[in-house]
Protein backbone atom coordinates (compact mmCIF):
# COMPACT_ATOMS: atom_id res chain seq x y z
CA UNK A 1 35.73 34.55 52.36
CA UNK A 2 33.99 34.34 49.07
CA UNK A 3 34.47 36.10 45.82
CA UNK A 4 32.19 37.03 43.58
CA UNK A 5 31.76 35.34 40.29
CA UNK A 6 31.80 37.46 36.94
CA UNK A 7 29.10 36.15 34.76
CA UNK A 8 27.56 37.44 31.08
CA UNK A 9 23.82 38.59 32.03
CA UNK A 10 21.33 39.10 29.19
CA UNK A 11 19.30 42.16 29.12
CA UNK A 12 15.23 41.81 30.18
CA UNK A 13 16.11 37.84 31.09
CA UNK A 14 14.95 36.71 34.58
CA UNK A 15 17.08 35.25 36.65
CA UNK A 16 16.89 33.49 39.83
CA UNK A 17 19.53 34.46 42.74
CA UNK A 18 20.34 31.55 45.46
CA UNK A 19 20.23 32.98 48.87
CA UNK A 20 19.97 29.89 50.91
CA UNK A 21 23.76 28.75 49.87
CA UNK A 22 23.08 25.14 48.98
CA UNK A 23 23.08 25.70 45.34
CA UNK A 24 25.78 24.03 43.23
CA UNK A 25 27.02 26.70 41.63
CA UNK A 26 26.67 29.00 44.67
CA UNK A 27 25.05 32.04 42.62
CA UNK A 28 21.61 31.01 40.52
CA UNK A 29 18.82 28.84 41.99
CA UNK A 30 19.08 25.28 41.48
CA UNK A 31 16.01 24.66 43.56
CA UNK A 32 18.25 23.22 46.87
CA UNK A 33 16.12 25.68 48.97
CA UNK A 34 13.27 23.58 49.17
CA UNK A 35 14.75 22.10 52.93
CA UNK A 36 14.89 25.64 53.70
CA UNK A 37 13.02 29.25 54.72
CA UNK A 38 15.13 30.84 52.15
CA UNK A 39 13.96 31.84 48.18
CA UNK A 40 15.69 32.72 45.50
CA UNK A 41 15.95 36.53 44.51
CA UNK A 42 13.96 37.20 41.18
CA UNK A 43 16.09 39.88 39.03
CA UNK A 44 16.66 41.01 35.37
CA UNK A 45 19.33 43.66 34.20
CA UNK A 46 18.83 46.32 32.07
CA UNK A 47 21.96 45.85 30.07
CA UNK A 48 23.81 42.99 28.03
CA UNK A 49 27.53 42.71 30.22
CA UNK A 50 29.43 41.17 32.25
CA UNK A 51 28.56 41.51 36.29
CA UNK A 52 30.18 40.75 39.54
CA UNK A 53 27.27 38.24 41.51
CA UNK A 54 27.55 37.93 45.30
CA UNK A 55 28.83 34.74 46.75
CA UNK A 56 29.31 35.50 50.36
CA UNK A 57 25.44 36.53 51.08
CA UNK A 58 26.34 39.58 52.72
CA UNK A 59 25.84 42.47 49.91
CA UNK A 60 23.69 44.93 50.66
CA UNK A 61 22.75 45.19 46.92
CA UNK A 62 21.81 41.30 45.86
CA UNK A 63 22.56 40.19 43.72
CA UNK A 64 25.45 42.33 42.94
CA UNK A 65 28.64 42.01 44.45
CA UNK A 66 29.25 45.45 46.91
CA UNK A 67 32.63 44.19 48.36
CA UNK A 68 30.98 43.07 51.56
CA UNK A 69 33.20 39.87 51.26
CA UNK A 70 36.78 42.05 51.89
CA UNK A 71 34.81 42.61 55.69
């Protein structure tokens, strides 16, 4: 099982979601997908705060944590 990890997201910033797993900190894109099929998820929020990220790879709402992980 993995828990999400609360991180501080700026407002209109992109960020870059890992969803091949092989990152190093398991949540943003480090660019360890190159060996793989997988690419990171493009996203910005809409307000300055703290968020839940996925870790497991199972939400249905990447890159937001939807408690798929307790499953």
């Amino acid at each position: 099982m993995s828990n999400p990890v609360k991180v501080s997201l700026e407002a209109e910033k992109n960020y870059y979601y890992c969803r091949c797993g092989k990152s190093a900190d398991g949540v943003f894109c480090d660019g360890s997908h190159v060996e793989t099929d997988k690419t990171p998820l493009e996203f910005t929020v809409q307000e300055s705060k703290e968020y839940y990220l996925c870790t497991c790879l199972k939400s249905n709402n990447q890159p937001f944590c939807d408690g798929s992980h307790e499953q």
